[in-house]
C-alpha atoms as a PDB file:
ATOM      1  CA  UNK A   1     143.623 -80.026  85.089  1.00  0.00           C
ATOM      2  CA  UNK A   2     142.746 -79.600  81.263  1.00  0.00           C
ATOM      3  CA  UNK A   3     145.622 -80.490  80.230  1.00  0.00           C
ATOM      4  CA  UNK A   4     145.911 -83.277  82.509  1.00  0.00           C
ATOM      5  CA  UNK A   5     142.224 -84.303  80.793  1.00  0.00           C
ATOM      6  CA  UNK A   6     144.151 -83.928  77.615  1.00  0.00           C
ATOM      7  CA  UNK A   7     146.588 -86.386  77.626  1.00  0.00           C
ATOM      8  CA  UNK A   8     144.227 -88.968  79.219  1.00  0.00           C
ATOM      9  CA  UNK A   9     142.316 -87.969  75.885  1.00  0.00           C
ATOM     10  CA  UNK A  10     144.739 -88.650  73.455  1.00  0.00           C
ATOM     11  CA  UNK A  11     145.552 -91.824  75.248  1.00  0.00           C
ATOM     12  CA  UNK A  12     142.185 -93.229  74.963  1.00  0.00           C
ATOM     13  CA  UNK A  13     141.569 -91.987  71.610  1.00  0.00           C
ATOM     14  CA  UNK A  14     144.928 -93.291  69.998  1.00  0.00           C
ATOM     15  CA  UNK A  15     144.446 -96.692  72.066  1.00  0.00           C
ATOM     16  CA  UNK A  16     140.810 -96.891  70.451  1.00  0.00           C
ATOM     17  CA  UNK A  17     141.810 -96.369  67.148  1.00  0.00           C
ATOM     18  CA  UNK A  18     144.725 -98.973  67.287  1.00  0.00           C
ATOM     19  CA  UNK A  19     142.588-101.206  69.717  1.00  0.00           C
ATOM     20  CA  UNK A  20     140.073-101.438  66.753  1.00  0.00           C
ATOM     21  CA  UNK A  21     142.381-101.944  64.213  1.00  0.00           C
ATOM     22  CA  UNK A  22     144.929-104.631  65.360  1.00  0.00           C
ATOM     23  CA  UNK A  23     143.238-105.630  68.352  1.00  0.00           C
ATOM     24  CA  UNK A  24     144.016-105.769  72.106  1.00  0.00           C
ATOM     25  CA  UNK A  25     146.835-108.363  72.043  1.00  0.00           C
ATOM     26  CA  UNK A  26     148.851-106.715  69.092  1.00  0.00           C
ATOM     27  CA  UNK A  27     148.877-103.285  70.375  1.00  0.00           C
ATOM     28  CA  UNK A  28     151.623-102.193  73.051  1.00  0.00           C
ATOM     29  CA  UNK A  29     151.549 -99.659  74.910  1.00  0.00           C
ATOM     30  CA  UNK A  30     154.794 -98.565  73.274  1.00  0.00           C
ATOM     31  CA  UNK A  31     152.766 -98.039  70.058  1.00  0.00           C
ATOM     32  CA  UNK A  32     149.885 -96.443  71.668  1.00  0.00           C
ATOM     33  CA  UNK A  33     152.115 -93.988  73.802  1.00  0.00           C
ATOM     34  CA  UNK A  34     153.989 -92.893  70.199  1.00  0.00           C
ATOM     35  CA  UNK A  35     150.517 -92.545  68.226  1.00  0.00           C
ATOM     36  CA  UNK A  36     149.413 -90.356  71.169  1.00  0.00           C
ATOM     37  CA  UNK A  37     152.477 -88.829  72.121  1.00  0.00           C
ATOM     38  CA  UNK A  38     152.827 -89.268  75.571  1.00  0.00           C
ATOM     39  CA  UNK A  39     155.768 -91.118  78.017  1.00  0.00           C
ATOM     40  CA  UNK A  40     154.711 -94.681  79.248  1.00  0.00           C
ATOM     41  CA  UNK A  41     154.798 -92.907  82.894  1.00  0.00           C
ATOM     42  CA  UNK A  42     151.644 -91.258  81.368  1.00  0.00           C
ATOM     43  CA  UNK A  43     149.564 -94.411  80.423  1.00  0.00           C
ATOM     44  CA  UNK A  44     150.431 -95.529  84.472  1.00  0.00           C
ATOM     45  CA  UNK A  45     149.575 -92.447  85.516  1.00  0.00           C
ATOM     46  CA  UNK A  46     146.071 -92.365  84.616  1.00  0.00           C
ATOM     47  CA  UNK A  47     145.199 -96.266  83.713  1.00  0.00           C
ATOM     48  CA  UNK A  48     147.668 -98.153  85.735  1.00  0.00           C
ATOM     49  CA  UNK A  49     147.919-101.169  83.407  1.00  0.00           C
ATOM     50  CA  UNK A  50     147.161-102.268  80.381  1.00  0.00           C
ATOM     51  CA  UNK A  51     143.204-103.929  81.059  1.00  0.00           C
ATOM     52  CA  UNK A  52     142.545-100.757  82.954  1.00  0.00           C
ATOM     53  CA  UNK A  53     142.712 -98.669  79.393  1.00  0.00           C
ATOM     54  CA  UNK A  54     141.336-101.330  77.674  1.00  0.00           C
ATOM     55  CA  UNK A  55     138.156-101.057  80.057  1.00  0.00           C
ATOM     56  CA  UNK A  56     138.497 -97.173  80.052  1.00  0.00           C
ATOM     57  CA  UNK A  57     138.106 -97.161  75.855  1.00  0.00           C
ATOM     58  CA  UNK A  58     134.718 -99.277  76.165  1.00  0.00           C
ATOM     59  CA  UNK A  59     133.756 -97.314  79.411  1.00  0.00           C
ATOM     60  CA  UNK A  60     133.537 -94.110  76.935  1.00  0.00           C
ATOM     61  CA  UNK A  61     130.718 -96.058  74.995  1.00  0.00           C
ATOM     62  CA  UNK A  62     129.117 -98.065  77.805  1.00  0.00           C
ATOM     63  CA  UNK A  63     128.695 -95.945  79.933  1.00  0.00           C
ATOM     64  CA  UNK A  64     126.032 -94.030  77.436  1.00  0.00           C
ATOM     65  CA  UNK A  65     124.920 -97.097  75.803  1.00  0.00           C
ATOM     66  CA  UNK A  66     124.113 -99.234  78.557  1.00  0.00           C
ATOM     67  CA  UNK A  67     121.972 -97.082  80.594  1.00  0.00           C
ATOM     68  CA  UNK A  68     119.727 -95.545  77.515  1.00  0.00           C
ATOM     69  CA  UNK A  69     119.550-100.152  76.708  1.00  0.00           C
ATOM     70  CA  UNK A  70     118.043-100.104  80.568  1.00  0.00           C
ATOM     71  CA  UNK A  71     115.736 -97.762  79.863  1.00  0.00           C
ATOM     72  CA  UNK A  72     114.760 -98.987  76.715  1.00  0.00           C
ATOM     73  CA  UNK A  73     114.434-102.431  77.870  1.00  0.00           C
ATOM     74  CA  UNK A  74     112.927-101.848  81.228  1.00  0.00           C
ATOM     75  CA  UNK A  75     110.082-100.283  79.102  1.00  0.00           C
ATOM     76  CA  UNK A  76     108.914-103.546  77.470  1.00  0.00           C
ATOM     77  CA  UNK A  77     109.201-105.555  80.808  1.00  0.00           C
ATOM     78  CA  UNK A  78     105.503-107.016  81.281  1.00  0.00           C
ATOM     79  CA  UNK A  79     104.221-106.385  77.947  1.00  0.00           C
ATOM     80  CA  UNK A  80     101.800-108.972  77.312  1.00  0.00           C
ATOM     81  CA  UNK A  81     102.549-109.223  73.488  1.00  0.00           C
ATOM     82  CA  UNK A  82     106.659-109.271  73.210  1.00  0.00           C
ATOM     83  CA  UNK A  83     108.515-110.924  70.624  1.00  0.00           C
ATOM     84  CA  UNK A  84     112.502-111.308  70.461  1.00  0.00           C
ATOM     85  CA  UNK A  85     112.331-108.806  67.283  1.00  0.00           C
ATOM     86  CA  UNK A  86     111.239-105.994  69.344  1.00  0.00           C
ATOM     87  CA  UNK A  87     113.630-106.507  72.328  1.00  0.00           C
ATOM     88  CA  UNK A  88     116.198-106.210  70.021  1.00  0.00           C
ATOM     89  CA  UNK A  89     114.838-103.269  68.167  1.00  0.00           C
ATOM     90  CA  UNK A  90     114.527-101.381  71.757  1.00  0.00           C
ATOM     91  CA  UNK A  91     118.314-101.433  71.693  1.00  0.00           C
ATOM     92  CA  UNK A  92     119.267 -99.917  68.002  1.00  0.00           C
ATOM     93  CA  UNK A  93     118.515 -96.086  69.154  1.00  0.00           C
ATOM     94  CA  UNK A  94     120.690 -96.791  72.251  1.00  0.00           C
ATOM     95  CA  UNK A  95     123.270 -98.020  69.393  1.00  0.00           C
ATOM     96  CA  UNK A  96     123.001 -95.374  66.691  1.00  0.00           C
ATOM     97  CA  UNK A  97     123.441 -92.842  69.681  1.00  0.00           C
ATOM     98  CA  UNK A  98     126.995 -93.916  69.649  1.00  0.00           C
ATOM     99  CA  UNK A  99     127.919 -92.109  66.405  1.00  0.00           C
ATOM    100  CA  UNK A 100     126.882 -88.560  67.985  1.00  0.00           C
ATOM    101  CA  UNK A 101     129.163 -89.856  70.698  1.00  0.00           C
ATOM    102  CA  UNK A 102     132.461 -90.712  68.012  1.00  0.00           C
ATOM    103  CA  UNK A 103     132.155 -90.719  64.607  1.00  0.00           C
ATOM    104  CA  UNK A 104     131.244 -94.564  63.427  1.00  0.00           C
ATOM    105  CA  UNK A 105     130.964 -94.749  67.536  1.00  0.00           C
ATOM    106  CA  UNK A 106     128.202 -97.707  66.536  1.00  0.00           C
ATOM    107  CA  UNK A 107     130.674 -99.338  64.181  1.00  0.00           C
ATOM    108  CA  UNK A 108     133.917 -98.496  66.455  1.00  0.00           C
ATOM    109  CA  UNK A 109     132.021 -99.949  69.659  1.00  0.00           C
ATOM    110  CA  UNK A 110     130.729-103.429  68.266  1.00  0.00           C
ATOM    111  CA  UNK A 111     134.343-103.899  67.036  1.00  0.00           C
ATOM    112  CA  UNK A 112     136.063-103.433  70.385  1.00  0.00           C
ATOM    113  CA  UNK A 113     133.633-105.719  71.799  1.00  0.00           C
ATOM    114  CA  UNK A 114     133.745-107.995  69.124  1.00  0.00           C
ATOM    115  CA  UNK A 115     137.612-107.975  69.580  1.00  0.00           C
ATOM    116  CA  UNK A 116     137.310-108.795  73.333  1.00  0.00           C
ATOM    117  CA  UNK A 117     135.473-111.741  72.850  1.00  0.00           C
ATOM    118  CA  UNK A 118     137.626-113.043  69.829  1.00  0.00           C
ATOM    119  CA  UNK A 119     140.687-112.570  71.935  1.00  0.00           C
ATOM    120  CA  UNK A 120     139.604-114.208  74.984  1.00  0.00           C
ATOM    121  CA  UNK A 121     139.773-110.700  77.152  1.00  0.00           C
ATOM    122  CA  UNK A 122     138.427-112.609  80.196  1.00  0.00           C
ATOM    123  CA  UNK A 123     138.521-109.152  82.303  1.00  0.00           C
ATOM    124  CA  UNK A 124     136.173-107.427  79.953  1.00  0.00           C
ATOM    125  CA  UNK A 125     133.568-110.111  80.655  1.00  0.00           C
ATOM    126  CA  UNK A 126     134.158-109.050  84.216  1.00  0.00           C
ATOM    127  CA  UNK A 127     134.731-105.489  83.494  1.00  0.00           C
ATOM    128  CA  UNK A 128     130.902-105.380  81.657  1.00  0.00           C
ATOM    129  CA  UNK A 129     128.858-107.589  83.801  1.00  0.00           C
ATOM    130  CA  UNK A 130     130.175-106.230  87.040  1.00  0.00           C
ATOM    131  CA  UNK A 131     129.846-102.401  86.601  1.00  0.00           C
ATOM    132  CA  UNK A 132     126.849-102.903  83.343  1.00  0.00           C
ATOM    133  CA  UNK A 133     125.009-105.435  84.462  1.00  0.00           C
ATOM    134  CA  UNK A 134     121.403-105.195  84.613  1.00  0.00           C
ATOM    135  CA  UNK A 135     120.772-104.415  81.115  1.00  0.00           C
ATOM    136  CA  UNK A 136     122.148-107.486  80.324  1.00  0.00           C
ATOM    137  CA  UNK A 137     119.843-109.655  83.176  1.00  0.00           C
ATOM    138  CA  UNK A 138     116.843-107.669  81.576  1.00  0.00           C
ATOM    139  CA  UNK A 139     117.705-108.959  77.998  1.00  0.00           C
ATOM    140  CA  UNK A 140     117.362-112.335  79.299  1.00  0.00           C
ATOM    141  CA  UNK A 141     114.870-112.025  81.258  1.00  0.00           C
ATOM    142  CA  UNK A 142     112.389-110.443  78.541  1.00  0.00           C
ATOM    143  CA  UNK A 143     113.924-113.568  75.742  1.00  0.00           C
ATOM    144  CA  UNK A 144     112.159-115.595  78.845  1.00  0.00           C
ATOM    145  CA  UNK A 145     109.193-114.184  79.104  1.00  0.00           C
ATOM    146  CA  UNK A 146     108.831-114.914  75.410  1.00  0.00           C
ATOM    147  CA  UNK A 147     110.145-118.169  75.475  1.00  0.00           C
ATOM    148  CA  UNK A 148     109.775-119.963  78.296  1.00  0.00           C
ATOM    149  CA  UNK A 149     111.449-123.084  77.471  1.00  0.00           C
ATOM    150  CA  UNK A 150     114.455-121.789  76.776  1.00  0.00           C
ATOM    151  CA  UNK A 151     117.555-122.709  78.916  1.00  0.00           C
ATOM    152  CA  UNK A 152     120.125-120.476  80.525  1.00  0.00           C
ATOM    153  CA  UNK A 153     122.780-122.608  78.544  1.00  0.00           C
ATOM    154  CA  UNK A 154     121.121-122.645  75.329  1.00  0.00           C
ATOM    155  CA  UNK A 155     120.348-119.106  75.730  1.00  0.00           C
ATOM    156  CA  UNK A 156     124.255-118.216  76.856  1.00  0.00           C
ATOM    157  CA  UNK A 157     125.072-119.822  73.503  1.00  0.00           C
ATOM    158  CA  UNK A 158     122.323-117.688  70.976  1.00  0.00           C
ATOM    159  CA  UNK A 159     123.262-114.274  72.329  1.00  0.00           C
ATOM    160  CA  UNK A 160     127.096-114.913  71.701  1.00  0.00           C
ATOM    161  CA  UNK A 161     125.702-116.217  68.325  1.00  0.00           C
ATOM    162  CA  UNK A 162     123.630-112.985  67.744  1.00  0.00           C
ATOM    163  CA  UNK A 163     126.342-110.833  69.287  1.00  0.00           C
ATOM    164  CA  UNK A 164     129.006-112.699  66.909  1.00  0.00           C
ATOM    165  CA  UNK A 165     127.072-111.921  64.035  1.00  0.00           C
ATOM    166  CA  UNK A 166     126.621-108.224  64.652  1.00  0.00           C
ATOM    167  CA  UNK A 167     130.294-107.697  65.170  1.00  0.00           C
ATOM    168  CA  UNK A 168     131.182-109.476  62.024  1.00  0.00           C
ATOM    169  CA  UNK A 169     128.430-107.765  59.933  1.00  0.00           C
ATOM    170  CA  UNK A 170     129.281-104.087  61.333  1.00  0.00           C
ATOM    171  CA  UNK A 171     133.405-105.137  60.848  1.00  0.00           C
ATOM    172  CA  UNK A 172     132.625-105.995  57.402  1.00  0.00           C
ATOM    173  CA  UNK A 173     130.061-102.728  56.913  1.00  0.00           C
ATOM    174  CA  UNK A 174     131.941-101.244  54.120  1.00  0.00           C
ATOM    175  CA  UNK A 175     132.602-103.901  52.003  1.00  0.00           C
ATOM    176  CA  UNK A 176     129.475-105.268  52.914  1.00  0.00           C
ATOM    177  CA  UNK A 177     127.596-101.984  51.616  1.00  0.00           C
ATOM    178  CA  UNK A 178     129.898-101.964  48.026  1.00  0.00           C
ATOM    179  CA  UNK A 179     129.138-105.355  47.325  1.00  0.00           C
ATOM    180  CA  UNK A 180     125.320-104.635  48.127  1.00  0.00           C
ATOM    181  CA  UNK A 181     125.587-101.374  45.664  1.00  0.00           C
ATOM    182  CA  UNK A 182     127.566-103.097  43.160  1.00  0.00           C
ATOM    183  CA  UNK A 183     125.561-106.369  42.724  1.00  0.00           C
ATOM    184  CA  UNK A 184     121.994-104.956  43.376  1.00  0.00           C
ATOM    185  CA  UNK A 185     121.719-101.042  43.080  1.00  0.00           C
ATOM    186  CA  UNK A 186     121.286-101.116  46.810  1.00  0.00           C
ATOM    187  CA  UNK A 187     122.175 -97.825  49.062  1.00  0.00           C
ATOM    188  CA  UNK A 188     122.347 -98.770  52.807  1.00  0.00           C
ATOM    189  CA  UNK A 189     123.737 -97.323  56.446  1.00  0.00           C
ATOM    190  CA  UNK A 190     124.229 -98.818  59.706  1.00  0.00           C
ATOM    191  CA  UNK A 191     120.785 -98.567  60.670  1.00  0.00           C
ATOM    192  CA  UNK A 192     119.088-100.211  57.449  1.00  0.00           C
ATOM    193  CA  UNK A 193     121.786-102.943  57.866  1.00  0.00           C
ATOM    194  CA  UNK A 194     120.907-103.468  61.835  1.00  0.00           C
ATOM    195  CA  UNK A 195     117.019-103.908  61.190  1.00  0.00           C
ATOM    196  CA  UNK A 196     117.631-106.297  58.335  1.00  0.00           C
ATOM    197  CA  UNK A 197     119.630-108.067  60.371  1.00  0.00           C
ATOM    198  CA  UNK A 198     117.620-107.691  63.134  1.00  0.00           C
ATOM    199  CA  UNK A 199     114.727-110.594  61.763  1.00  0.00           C
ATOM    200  CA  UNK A 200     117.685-113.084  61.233  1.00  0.00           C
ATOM    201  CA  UNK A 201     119.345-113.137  64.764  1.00  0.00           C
ATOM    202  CA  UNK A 202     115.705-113.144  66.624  1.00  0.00           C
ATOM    203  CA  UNK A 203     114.088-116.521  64.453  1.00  0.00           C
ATOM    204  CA  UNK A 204     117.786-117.700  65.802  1.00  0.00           C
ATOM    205  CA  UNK A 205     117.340-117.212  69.154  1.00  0.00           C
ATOM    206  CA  UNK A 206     113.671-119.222  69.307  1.00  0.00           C
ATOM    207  CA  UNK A 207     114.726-121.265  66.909  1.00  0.00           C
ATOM    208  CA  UNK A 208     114.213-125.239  68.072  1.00  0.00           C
ATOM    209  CA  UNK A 209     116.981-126.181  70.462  1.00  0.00           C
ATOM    210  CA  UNK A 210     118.786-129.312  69.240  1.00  0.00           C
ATOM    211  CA  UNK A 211     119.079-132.525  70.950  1.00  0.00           C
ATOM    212  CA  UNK A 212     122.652-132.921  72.173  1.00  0.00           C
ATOM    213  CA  UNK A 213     123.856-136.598  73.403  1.00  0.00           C
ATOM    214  CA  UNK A 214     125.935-136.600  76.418  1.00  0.00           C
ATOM    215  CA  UNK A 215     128.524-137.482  74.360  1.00  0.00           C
ATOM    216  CA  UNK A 216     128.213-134.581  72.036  1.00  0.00           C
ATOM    217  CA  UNK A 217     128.317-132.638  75.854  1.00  0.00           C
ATOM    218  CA  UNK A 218     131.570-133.289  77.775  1.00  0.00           C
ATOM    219  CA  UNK A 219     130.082-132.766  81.660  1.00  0.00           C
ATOM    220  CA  UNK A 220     133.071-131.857  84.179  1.00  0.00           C
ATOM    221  CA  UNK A 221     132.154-133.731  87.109  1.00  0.00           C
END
């Protein structure tokens, strides 16, 4: 059995590391099964296929972050007083818990899913609203309660926004931090960059909706 655990181990930690780096479409399982040094018959063994291990690498992070984001979340449902600042700020301890997870699991996890969406992984969608769900429902649900006038459309559009700009800003962390050092004696880590960022993405998400013609909006009848 432990060894059994092991190679399913080294499979999911070589396929992370590569997933992150070149992304989903440019890494083979070929590659992944020579970085962890295992047979192919290995990967189908314990995956299957290729989307099964690319679930099974985020599963390792959701499946801590997502429930500690319920709880979080499901604590500020009903507060009279909410503001889109403090939903998101509910969900940066759920975040940061990631690195005592992996090290840089915050920074590792935001680019996975950052590389799902850029890459059109249509099974991850499924993968994270099927089996993680409610977290998600709760984050809109609470942006609703502070804005009311908000549309489900407009609103599908701001998180990927929001969720867009995270991913770039914790892909680009490093440099990011040099340049900050360099230029203006700043020091920073991922959580001093999350709550800057933190103000930005929430005035974004209330921000006045813009008036679309139906020409600017293609309707499929």
């Amino acid at each position: 059995m432990s060894n059994k655990q092991g190679t399913k181990s080294r499979i999911l930690d070589a396929a992370e590391r590569l997933f992150a780096e070149r992304g989903f479409a440019d890494t083979s399982l070929r590659l992944i099964t020579s970085k962890a040094e295992v047979n192919l018959a290995s990967v189908n063994y314990h995956f299957g296929s290729k989307k099964e291990l690319i679930q099974a690498v985020l599963a390792r992070y959701l499946d801590q972050f997502m429930p500690a984001c319920e709880e979080a979340l499901a604590e500020l449902d009903g507060q009279s007083e909410l503001s889109v600042s403090a939903i998101f700020e509910s969900l940066v301890q759920p975040l940061l818990s990631l690195d005592q997870l992996r090290h840089r699991g915050s920074t590792i996890f935001l680019q996975l899913l950052g590389r799902g969406y850029i890459e059109s992984q249509g099974h991850l969608r499924w993968f994270v609203t099927t089996h993680y769900g409610k977290p998600l429902e709760l984050i809109v649900k609470l942006i609703h309660q502070v804005d009311k006038d908000i549309d489900d459309a407009e609103l599908f559009w701001r998180l990927h926004f929001t969720l867009g700009t995270m991913v770039f800003t914790m892909a680009s962390l490093d440099a990011l931090n040099d340049i900050a050092q360099a230029d203006f004696d700043q020091q920073n880590n991922v959580e001093s960059v999350i709550k800057r960022l933190i103000p930005y993405v929430a005035a974004g998400v209330v921000a006045p909706a813009p008036h679309l013609s139906r020409t600017q909006i293609k309707e499929v009848s």
